[in-house]
Each structure stands twice: as C-alpha cells, then as structure tokens.
N, C-alpha and C. Protein backbone atom coordinates (compact mmCIF):
# COMPACT_ATOMS: atom_id res chain seq x y z
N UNK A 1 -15.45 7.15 3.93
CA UNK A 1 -14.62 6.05 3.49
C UNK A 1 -15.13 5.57 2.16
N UNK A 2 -14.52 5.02 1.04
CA UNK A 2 -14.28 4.83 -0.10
C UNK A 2 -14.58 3.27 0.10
N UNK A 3 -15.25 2.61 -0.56
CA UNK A 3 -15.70 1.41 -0.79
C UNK A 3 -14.42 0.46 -1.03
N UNK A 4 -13.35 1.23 -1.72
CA UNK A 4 -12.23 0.48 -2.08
C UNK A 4 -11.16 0.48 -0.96
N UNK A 5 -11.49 1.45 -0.11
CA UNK A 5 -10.14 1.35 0.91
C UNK A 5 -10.22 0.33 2.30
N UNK A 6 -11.66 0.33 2.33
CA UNK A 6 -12.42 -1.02 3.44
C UNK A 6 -12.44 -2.11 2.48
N UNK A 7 -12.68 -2.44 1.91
CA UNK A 7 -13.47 -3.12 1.05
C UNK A 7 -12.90 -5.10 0.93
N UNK A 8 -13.43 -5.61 1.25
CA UNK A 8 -13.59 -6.74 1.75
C UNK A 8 -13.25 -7.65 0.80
N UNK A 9 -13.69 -7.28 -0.63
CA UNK A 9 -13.43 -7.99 -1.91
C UNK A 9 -12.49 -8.44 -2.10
N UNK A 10 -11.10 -7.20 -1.90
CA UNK A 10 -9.89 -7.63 -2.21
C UNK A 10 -9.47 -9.33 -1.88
N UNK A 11 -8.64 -10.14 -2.89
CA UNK A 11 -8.35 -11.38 -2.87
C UNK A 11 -7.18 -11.30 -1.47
N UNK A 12 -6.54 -10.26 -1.06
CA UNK A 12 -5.60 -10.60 -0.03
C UNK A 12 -6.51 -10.57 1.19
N UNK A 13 -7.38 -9.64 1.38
CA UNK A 13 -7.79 -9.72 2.45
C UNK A 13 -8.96 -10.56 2.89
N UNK A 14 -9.98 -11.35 2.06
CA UNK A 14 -10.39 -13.06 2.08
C UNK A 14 -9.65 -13.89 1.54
N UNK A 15 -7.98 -13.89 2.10
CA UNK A 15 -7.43 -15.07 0.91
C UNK A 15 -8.00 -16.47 2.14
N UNK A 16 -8.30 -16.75 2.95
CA UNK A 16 -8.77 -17.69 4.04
C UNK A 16 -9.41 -17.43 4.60
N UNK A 17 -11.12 -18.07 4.26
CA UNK A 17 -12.10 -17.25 4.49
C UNK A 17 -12.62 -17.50 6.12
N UNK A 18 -11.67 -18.92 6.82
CA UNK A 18 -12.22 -18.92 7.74
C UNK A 18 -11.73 -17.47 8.96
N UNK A 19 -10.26 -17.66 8.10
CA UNK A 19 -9.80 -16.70 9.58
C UNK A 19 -10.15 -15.21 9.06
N UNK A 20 -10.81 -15.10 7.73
CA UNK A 20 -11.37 -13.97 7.70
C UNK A 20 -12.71 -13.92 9.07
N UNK A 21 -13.80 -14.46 8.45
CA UNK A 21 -14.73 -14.57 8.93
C UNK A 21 -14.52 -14.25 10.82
N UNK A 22 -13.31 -15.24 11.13
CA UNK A 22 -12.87 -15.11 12.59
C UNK A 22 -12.62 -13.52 13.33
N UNK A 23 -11.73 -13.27 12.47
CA UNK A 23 -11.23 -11.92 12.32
C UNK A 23 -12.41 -10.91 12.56
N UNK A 24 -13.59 -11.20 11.66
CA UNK A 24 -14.22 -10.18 11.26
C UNK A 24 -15.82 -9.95 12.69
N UNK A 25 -15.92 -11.35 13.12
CA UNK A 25 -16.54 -11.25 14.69
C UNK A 25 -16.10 -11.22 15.37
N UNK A 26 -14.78 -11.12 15.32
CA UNK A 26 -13.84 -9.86 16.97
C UNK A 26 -14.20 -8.75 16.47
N UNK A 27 -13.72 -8.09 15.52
CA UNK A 27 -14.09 -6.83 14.90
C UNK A 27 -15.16 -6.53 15.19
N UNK A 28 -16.19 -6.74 14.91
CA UNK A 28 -17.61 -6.11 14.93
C UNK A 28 -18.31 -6.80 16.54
N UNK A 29 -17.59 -7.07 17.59
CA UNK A 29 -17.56 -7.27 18.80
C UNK A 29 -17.11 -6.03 19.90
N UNK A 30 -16.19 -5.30 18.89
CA UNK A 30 -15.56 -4.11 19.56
C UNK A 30 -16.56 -3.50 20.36
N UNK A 31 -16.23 -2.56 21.51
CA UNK A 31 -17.00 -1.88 22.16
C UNK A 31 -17.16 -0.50 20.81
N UNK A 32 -17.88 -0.01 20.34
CA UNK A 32 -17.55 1.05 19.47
C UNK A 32 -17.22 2.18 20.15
N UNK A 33 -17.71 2.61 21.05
CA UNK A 33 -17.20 4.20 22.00
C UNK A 33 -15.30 3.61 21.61
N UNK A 34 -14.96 2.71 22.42
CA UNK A 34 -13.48 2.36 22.58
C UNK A 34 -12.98 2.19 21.25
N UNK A 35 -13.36 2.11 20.30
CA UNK A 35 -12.65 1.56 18.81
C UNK A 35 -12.44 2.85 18.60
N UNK A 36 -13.75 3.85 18.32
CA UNK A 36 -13.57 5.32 18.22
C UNK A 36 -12.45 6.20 18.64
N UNK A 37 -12.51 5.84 20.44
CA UNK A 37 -11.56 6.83 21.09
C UNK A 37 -10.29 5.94 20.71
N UNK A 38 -9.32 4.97 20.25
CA UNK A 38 -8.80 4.44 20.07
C UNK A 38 -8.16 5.27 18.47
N UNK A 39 -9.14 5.08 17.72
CA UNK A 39 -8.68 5.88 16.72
C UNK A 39 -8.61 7.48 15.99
N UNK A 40 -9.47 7.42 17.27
CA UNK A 40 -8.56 8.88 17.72
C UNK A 40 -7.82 9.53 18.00
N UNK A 41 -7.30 8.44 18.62
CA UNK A 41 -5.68 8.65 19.47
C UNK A 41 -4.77 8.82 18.42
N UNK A 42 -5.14 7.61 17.73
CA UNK A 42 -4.24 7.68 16.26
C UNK A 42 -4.18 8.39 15.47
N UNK A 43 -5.38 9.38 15.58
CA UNK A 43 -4.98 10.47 14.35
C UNK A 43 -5.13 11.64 14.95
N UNK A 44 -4.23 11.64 15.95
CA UNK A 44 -4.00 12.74 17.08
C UNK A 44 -2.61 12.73 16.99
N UNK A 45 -1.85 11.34 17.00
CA UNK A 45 -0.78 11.12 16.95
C UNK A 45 0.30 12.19 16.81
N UNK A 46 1.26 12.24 17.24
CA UNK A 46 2.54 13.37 16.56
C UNK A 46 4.10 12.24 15.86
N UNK A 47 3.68 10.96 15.79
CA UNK A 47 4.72 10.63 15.50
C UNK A 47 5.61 10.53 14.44
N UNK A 48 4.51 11.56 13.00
CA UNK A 48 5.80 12.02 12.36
C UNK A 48 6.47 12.47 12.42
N UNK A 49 5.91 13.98 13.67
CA UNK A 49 6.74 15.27 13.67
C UNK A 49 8.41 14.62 14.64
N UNK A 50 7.77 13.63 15.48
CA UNK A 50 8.79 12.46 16.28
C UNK A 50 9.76 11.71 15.56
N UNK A 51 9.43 11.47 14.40
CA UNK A 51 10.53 10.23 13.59
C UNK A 51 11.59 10.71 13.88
N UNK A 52 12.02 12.06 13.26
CA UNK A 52 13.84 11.86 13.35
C UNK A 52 14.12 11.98 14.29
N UNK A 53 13.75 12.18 15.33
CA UNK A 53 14.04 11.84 16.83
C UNK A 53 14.59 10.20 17.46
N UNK A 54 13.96 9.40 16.24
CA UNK A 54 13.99 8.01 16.73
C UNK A 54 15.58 7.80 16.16
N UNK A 55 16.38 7.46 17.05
CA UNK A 55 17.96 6.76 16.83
C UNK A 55 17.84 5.34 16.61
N UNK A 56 17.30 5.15 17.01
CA UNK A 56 17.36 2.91 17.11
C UNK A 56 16.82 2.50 16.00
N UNK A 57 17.50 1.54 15.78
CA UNK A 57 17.11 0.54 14.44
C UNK A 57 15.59 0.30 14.32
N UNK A 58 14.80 0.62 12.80
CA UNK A 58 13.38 -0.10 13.34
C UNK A 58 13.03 -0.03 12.22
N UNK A 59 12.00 -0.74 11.88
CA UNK A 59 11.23 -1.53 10.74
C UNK A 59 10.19 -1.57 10.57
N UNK A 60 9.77 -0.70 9.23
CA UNK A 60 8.42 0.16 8.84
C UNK A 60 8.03 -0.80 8.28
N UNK A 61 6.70 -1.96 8.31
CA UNK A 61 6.05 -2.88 7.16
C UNK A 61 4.57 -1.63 7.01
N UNK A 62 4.55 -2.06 5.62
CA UNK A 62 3.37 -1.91 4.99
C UNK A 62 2.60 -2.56 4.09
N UNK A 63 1.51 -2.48 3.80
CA UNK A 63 0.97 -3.48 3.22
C UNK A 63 0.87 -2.95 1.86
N UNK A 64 0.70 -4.04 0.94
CA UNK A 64 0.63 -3.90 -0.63
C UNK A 64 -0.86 -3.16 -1.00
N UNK A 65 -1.84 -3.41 -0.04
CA UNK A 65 -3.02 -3.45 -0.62
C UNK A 65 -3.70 -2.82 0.86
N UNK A 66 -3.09 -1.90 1.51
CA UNK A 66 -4.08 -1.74 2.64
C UNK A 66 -3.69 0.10 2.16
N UNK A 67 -5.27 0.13 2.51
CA UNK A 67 -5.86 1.16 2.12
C UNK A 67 -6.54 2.13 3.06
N UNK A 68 -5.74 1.38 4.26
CA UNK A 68 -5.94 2.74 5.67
C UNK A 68 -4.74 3.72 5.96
N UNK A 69 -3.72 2.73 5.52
CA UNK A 69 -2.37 3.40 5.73
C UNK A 69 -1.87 3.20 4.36
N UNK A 70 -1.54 3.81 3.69
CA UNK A 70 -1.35 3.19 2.36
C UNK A 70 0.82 3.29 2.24
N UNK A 71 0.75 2.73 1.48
CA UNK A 71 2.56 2.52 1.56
C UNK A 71 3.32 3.39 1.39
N UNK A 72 2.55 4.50 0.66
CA UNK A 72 3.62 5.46 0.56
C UNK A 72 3.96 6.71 1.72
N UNK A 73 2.40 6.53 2.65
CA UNK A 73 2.83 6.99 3.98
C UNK A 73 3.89 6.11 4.88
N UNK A 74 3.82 5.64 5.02
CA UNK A 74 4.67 4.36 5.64
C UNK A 74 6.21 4.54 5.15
N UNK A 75 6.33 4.52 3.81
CA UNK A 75 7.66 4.78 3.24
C UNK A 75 8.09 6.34 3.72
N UNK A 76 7.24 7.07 3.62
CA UNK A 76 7.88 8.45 3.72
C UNK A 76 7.95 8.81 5.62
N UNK A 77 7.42 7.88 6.29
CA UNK A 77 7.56 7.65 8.15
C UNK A 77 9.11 7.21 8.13
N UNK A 78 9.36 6.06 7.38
CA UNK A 78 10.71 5.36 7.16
C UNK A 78 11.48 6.19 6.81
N UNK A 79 11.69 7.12 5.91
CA UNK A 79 12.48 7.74 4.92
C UNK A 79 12.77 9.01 6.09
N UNK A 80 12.33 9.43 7.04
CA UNK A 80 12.21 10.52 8.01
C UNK A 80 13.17 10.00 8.73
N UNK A 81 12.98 8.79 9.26
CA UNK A 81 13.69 8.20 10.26
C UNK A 81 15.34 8.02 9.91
N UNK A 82 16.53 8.09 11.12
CA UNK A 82 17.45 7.86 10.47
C UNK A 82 18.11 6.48 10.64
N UNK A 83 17.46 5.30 10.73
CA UNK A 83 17.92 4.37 11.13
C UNK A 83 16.57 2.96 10.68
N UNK A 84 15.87 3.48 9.99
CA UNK A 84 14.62 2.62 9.79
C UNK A 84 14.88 2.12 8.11
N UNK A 85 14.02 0.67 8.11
CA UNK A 85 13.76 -0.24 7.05
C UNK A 85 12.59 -0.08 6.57
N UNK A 86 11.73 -0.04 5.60
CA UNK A 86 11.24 -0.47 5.22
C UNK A 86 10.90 -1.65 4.11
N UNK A 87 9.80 -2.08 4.04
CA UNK A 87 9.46 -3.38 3.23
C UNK A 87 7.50 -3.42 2.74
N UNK A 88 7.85 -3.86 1.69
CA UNK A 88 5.97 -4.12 1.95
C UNK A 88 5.78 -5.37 1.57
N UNK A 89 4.84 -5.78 2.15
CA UNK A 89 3.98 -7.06 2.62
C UNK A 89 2.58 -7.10 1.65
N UNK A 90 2.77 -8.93 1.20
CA UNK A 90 1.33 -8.96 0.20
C UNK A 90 0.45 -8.98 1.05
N UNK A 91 -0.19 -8.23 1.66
CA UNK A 91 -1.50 -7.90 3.10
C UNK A 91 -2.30 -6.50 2.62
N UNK A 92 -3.26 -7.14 2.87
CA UNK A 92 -4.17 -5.43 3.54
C UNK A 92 -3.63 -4.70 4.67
N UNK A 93 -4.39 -4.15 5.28
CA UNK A 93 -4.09 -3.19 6.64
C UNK A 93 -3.70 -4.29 8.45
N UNK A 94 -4.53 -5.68 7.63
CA UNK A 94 -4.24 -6.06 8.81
C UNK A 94 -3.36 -7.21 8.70
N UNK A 95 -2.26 -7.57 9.06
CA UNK A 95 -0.71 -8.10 8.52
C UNK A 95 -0.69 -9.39 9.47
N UNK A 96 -1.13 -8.73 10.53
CA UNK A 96 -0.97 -10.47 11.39
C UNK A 96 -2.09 -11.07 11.06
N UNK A 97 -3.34 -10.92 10.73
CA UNK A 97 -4.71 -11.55 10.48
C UNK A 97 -4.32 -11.89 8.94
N UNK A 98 -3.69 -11.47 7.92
CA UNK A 98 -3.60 -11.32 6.36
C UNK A 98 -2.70 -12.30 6.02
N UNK A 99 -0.93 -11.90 6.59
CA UNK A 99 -0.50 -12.72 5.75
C UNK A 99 0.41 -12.99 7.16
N UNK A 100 0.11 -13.39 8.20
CA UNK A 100 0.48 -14.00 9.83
C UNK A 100 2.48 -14.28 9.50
N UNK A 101 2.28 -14.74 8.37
CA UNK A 101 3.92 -16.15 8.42
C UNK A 101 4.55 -15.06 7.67
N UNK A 102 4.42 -14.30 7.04
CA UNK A 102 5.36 -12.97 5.95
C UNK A 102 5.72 -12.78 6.95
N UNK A 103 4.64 -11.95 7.76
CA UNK A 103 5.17 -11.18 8.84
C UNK A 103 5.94 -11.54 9.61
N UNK A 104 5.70 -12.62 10.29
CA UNK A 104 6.62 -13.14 11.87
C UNK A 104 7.93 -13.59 11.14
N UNK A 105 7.95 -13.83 9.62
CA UNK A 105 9.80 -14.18 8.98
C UNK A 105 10.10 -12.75 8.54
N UNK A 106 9.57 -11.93 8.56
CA UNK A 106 10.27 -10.73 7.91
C UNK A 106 10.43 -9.72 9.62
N UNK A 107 9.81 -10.03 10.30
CA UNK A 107 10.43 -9.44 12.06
C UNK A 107 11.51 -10.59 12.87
N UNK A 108 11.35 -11.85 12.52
CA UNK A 108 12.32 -12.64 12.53
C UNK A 108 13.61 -12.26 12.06
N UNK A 109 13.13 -12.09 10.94
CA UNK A 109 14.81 -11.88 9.94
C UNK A 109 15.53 -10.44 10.97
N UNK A 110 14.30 -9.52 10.65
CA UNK A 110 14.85 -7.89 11.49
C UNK A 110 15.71 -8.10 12.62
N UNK A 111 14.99 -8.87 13.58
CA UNK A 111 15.73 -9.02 15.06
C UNK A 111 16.97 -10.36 14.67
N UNK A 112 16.82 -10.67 13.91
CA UNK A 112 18.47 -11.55 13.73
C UNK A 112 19.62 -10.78 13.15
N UNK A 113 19.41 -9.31 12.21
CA UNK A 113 19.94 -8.76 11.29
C UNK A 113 21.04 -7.48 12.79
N UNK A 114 22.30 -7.37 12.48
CA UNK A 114 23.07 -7.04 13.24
C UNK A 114 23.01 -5.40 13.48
C-alpha cells in the first residue's frame, strides 16, 4: 500500500477530527484474522463479471478522494450495469464516517427518484 492511498493526511478524511479519531478506535479494535478474511472475500468477489446481470435500478457512489476503490472503478461497475447511477461524493473510502449527510441526501434523493 502506497502512503497516499491510506493516508490519513488527506483534508476530507480528518475534516472532523473527533469522529475521525472515533472512527479510527473501532478500526484498529477489529479482530484482524476477521478484517483479513473479510477482505478477502472482497477481492474474491465476482461482481463485475455479475453487473450486467443486475436489472434493478441502483446507485454506484464513489468517493472523490478514496484511494481503495478509486472512481473510475466504480464508474466503469456502473457503466456495465444496465440500469445503474452513478455519482461521486467529496469523501475518502469511507462515506458514512466522511461525509455521513452527502450520503444519506444523495440515497434519499435515489429512493424518492421514480
């Protein structure tokens, strides 16, 4: 891992240092065996080869500045799909801890949108 793709510095991802800080002793609370096999799973995954399979409406966020998934994977998950949105979000990787209120009005808006 690249100093810049974790990397803590970024102004979005301490923009509030308490609920950083909060954030960051759940995190390092994890069982590590389970975080591991967890992200494993994830990059075991098949759900690109799955996208155009997906029919139902659905909504790809990505973040501006997250550097685990970076946006242009995310866009090109969306762009597979035949029925998906995308959008990106001023956040790092982690969207409900980053920028909490973007998020819950931009899945708000989704599930009101016909």
């Amino acid at each position: 891992w690249s100093s810049d793709v974790c990397s803590s510095d970024l102004p979005v991802v301490r923009r509030d240092p308490v609920v950083y800080d909060t954030y960051r002793a759940r995190f390092l609370a994890n069982d590590p065996v389970s975080y591991g096999l967890a992200n494993r799973a994830f990059a075991e995954s098949t759900v690109a080869a799955d996208a155009p399979s997906v029919t139902c409406r659905c909504l790809l966020l990505a973040g501006e500045n997250d550097g685990l998934r970076p946006a242009g994977q995310v866009r090109a998950l969306a762009t597979s799909m035949p029925h998906a949105g995308f959008e990106l979000l001023d956040s790092g990787h982690l969207m409900s801890v980053q920028a909490p209120a973007a998020l819950a009005a931009r899945i708000l808006r989704f599930l009101s949108e016909p």
